[in-house]
N, C-alpha and C. Protein backbone atom coordinates (compact mmCIF):
# COMPACT_ATOMS: atom_id res chain seq x y z
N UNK A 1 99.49 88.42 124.76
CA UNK A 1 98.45 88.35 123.77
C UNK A 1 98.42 89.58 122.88
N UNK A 2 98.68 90.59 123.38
CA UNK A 2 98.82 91.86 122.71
C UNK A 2 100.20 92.22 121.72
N UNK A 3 100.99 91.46 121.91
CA UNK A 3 101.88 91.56 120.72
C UNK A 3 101.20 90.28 119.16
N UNK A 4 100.65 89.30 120.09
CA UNK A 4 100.15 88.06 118.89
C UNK A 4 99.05 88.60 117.79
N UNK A 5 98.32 89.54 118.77
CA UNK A 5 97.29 90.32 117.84
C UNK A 5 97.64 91.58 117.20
N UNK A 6 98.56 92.12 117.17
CA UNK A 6 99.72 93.22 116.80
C UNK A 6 100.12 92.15 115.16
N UNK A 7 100.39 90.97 115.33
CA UNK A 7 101.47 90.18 114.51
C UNK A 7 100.09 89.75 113.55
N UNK A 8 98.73 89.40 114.00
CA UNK A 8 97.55 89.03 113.09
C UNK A 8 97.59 90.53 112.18
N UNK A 9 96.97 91.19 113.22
CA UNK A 9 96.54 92.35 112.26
C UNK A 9 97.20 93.12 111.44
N UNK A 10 98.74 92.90 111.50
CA UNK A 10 99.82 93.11 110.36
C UNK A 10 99.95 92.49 109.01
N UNK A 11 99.51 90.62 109.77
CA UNK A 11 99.44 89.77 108.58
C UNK A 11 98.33 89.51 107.67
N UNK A 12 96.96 90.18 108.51
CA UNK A 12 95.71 90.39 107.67
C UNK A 12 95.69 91.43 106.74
N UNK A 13 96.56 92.26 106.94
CA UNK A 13 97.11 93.89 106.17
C UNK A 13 97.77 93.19 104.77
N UNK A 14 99.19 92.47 105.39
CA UNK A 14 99.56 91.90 104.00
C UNK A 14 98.89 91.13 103.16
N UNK A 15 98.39 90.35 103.91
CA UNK A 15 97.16 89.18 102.93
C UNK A 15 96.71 89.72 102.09
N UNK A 16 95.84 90.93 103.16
CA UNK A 16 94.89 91.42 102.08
C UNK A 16 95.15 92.59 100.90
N UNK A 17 96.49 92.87 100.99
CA UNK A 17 97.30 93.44 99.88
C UNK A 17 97.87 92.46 98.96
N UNK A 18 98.16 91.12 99.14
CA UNK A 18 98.41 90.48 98.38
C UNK A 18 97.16 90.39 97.35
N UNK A 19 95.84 89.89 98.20
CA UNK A 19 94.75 89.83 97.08
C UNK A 19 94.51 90.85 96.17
N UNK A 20 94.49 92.31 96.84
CA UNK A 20 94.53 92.98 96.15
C UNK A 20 95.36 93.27 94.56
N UNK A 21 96.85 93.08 94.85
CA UNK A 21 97.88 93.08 94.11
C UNK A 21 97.38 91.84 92.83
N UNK A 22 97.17 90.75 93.24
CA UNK A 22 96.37 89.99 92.41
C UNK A 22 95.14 89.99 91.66
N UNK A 23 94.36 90.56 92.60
CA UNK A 23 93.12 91.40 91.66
C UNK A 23 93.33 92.17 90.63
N UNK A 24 94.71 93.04 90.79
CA UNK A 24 95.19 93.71 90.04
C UNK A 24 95.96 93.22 88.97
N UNK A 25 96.43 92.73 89.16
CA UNK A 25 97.39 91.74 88.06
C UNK A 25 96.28 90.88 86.90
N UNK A 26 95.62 90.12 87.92
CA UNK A 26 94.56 89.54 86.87
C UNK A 26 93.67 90.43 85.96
N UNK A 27 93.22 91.10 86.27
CA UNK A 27 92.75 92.50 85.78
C UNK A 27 93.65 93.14 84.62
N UNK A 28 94.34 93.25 85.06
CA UNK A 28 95.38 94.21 83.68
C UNK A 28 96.36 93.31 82.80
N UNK A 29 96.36 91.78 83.19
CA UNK A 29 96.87 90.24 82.54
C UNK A 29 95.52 90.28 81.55
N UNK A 30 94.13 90.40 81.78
CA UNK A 30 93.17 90.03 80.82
C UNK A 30 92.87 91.13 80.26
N UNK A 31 92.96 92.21 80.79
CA UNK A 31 92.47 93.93 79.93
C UNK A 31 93.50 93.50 78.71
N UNK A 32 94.74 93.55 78.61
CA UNK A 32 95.52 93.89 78.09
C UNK A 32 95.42 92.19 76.47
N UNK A 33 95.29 90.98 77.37
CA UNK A 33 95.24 90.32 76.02
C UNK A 33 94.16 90.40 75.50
N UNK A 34 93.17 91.38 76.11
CA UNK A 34 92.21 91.32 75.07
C UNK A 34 92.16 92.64 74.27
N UNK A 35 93.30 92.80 74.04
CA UNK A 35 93.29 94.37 72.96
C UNK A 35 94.34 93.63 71.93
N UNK A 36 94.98 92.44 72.02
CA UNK A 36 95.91 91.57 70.75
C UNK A 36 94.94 91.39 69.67
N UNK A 37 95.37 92.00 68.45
CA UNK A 37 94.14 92.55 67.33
C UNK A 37 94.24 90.80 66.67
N UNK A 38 94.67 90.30 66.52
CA UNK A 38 94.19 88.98 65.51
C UNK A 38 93.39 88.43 66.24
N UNK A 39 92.38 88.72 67.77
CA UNK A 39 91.55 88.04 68.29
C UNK A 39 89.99 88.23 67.33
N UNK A 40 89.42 86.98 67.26
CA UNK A 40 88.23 86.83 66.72
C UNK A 40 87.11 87.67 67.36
N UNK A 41 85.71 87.75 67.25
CA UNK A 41 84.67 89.12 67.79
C UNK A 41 84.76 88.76 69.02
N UNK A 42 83.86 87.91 69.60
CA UNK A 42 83.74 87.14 70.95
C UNK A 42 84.59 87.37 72.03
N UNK A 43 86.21 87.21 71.78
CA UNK A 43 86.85 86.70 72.73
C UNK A 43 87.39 88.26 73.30
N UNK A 44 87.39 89.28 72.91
CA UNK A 44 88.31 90.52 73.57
C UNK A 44 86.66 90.83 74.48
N UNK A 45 85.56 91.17 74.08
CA UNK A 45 84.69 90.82 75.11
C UNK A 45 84.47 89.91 76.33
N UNK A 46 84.54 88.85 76.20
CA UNK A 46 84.92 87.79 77.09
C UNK A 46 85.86 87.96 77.96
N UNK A 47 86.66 88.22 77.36
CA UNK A 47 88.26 88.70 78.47
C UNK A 47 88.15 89.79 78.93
N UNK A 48 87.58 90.88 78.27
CA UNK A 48 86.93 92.23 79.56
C UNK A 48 86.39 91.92 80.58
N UNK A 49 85.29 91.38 80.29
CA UNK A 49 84.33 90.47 81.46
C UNK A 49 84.73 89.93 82.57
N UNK A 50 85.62 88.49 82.02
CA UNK A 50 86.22 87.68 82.78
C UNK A 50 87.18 88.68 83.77
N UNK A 51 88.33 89.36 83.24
CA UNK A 51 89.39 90.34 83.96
C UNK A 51 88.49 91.22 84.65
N UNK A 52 87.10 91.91 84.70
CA UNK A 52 86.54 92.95 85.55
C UNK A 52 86.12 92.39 87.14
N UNK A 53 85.21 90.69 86.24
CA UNK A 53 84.51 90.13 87.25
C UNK A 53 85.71 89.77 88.49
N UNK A 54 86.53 88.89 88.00
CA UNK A 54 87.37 88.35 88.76
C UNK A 54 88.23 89.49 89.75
N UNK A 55 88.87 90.56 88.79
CA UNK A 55 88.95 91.13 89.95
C UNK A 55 88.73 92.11 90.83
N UNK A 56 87.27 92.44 90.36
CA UNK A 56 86.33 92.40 91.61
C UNK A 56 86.46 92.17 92.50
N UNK A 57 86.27 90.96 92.31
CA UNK A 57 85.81 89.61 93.05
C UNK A 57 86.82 89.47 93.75
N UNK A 58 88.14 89.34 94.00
CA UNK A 58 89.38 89.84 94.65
C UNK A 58 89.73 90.46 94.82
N UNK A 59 89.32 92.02 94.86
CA UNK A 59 89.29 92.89 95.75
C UNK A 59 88.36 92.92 96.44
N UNK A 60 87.51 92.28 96.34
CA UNK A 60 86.15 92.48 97.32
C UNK A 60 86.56 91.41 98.77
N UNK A 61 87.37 90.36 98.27
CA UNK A 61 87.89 89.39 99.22
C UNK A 61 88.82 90.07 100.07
N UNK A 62 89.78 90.79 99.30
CA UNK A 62 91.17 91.37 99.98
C UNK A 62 90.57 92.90 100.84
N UNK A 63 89.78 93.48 100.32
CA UNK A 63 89.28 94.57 101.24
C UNK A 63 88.64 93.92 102.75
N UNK A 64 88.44 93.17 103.27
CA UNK A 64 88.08 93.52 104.58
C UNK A 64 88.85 92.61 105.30
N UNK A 65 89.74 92.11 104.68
CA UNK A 65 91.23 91.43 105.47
C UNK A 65 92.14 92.73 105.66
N UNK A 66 92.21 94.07 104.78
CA UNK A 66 92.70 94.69 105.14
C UNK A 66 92.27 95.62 106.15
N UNK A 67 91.01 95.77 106.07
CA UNK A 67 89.79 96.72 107.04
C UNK A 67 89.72 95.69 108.66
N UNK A 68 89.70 94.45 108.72
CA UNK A 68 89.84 93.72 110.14
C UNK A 68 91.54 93.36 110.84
N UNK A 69 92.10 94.01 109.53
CA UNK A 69 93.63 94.17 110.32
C UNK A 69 93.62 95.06 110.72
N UNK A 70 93.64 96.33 110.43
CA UNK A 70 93.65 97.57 110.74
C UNK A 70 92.85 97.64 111.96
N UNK A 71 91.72 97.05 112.01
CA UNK A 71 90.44 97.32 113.09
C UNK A 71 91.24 96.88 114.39
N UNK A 72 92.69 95.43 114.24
CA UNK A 72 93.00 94.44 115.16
C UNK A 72 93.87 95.62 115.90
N UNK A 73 94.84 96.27 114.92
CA UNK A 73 96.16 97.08 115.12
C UNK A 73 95.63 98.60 116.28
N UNK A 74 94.29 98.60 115.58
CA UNK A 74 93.64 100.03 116.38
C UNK A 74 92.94 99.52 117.49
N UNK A 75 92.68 98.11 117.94
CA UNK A 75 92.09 98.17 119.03
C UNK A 75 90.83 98.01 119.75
N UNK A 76 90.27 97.83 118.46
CA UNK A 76 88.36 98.20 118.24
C UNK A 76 88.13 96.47 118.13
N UNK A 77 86.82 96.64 118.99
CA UNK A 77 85.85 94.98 118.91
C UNK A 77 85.41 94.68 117.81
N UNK A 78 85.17 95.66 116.53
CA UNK A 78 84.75 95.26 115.47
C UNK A 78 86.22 94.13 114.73
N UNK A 79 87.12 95.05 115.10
CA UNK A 79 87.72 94.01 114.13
C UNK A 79 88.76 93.04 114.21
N UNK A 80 88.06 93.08 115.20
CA UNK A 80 88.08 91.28 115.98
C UNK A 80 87.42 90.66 115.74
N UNK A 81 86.25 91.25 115.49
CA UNK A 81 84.75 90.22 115.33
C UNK A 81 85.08 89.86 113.47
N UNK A 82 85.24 91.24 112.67
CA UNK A 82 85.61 91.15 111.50
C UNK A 82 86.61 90.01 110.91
N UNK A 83 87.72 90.14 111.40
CA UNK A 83 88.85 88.85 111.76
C UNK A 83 88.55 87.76 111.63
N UNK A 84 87.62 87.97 112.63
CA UNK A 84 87.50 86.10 112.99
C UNK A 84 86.10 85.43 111.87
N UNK A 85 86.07 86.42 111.11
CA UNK A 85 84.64 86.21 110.21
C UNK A 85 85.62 85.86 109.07
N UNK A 86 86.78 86.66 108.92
CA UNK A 86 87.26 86.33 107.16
C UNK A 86 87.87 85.05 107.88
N UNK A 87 88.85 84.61 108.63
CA UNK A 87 89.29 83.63 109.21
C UNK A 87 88.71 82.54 108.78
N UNK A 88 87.52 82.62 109.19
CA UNK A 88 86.58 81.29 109.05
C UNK A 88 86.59 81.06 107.55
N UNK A 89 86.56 82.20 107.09
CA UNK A 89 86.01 82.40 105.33
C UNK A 89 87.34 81.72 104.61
N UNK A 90 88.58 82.07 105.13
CA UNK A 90 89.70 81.85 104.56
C UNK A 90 90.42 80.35 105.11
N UNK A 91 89.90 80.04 105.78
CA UNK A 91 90.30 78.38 106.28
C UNK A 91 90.35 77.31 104.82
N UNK A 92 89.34 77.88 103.95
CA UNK A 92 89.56 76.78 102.58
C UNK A 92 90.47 77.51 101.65
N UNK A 93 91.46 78.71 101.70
CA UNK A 93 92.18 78.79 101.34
C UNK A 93 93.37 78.14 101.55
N UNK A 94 93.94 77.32 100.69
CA UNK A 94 95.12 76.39 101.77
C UNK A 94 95.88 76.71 100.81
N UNK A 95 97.66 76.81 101.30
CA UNK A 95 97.92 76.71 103.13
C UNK A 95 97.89 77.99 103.54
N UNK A 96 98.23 78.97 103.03
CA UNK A 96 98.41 80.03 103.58
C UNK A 96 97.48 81.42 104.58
N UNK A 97 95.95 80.69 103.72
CA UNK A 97 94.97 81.47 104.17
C UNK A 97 94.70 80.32 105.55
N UNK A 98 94.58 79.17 105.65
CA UNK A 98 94.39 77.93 106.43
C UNK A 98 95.03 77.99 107.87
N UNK A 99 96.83 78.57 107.74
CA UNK A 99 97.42 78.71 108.46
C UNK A 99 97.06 79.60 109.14
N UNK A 100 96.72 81.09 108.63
CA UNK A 100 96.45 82.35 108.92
C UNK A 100 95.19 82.34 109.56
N UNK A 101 94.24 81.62 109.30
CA UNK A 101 92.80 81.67 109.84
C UNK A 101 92.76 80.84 111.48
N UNK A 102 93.12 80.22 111.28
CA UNK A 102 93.57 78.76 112.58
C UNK A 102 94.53 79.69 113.84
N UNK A 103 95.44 80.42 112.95
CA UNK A 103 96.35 81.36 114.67
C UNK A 103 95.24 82.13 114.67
N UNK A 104 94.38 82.86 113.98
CA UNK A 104 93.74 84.11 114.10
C UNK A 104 92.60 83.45 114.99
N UNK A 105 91.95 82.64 114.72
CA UNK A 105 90.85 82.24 115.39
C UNK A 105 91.21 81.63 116.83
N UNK A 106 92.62 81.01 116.92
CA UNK A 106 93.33 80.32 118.33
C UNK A 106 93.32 81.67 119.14
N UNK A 107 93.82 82.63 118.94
CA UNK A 107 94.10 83.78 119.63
C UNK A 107 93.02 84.70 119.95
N UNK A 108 92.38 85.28 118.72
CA UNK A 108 90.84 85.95 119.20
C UNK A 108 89.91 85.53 119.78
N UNK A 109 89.79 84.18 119.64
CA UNK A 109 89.19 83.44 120.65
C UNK A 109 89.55 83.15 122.17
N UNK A 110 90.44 83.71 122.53
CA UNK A 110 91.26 82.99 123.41
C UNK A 110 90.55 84.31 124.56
N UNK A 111 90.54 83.59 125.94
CA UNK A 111 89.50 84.84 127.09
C UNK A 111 90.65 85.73 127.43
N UNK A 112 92.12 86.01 127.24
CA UNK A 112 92.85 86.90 127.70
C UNK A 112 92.57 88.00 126.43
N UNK A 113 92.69 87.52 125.10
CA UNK A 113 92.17 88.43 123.88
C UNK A 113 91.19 88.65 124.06
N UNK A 114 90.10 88.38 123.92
CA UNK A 114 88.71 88.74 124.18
C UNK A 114 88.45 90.43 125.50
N UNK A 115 88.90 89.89 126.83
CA UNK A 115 89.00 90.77 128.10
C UNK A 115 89.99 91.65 126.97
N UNK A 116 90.97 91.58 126.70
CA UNK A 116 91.45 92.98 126.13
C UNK A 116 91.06 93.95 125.38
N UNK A 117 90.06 93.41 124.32
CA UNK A 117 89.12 93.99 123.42
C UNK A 117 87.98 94.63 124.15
N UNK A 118 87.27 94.13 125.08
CA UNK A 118 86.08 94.38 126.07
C UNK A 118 86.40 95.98 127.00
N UNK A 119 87.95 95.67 127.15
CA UNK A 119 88.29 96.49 127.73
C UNK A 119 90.02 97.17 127.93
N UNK A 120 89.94 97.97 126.68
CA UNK A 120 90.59 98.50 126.28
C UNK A 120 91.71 99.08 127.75
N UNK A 121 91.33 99.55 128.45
CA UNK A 121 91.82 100.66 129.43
C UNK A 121 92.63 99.83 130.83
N UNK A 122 91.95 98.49 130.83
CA UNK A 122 92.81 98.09 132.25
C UNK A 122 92.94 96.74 131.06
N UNK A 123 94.34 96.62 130.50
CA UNK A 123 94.64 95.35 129.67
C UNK A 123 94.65 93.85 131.15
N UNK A 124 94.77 92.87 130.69
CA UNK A 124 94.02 92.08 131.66
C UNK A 124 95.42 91.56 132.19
N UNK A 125 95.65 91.40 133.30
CA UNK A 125 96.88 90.47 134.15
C UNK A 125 97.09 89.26 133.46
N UNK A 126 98.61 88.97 133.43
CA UNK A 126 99.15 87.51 132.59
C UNK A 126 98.57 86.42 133.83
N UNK A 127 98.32 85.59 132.84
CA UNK A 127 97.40 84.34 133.68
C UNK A 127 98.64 83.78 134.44
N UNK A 128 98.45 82.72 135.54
CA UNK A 128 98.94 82.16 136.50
C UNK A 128 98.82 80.73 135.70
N UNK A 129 99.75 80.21 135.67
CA UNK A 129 98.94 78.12 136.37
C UNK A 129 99.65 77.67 137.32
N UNK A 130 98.88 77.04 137.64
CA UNK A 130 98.87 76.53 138.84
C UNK A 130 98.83 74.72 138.71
């Protein structure tokens, strides 16, 4: 279980650098056409707006996918709990956020992950079946 949550909290790192990277892109895709001088009054305003809000608004998404990976990689109950909160959030992202939310939530949920988080210091014995 401890390598699967090693492999989340790596891929919540990239995710949430991807959004970021996109926040960014959209952002400096609309800063930039709205300085093309044959635009009418209205619209280089509009496109400031639009390019600030949005990516915001995607970095605000991509920051705590990167903050509950990190939390997974270091070990801490928060960000596990964090995890499994964007998880849920990111399930209507499809496919990629969908895929990503569904292992994250199979695994953090799971009572061998859980006992490991609870307790850092004696990691828990590989289960038996019987």
């Amino acid at each position: 279980m401890n390598d699967h949550v090693k492999i989340i909290g790596i891929l919540w790192i990239v995710f949430g650098a991807l959004s970021l990277l996109g926040a960014a892109f959209l952002f400096t895709l609309l800063m930039g056409v709205s300085f093309i001088p044959e635009m009418e009054t209205p619209a280089p305003e509009i496109l400031r707006f639009i390019g600030f809000f949005i990516g915001a608004f995607l970095a605000l998404l991509g920051l705590p996918k990167i903050i509950g990976g990190w939390g997974l990689l270091k070990g801490k109950e928060w960000g596990r709990i964090l995890t499994l909160i964007v998880s849920f959030l990111s399930l209507l992202n499809i496919p990629l956020g969908t895929a990503l939310g569904i292992y994250s939530i199979v695994i953090l949920m799971d009572k061998r992950t859980v006992a490991l988080f609870q307790n850092p210091q004696n990691p828990p014995a590989p289960a038996v079946n019987s």
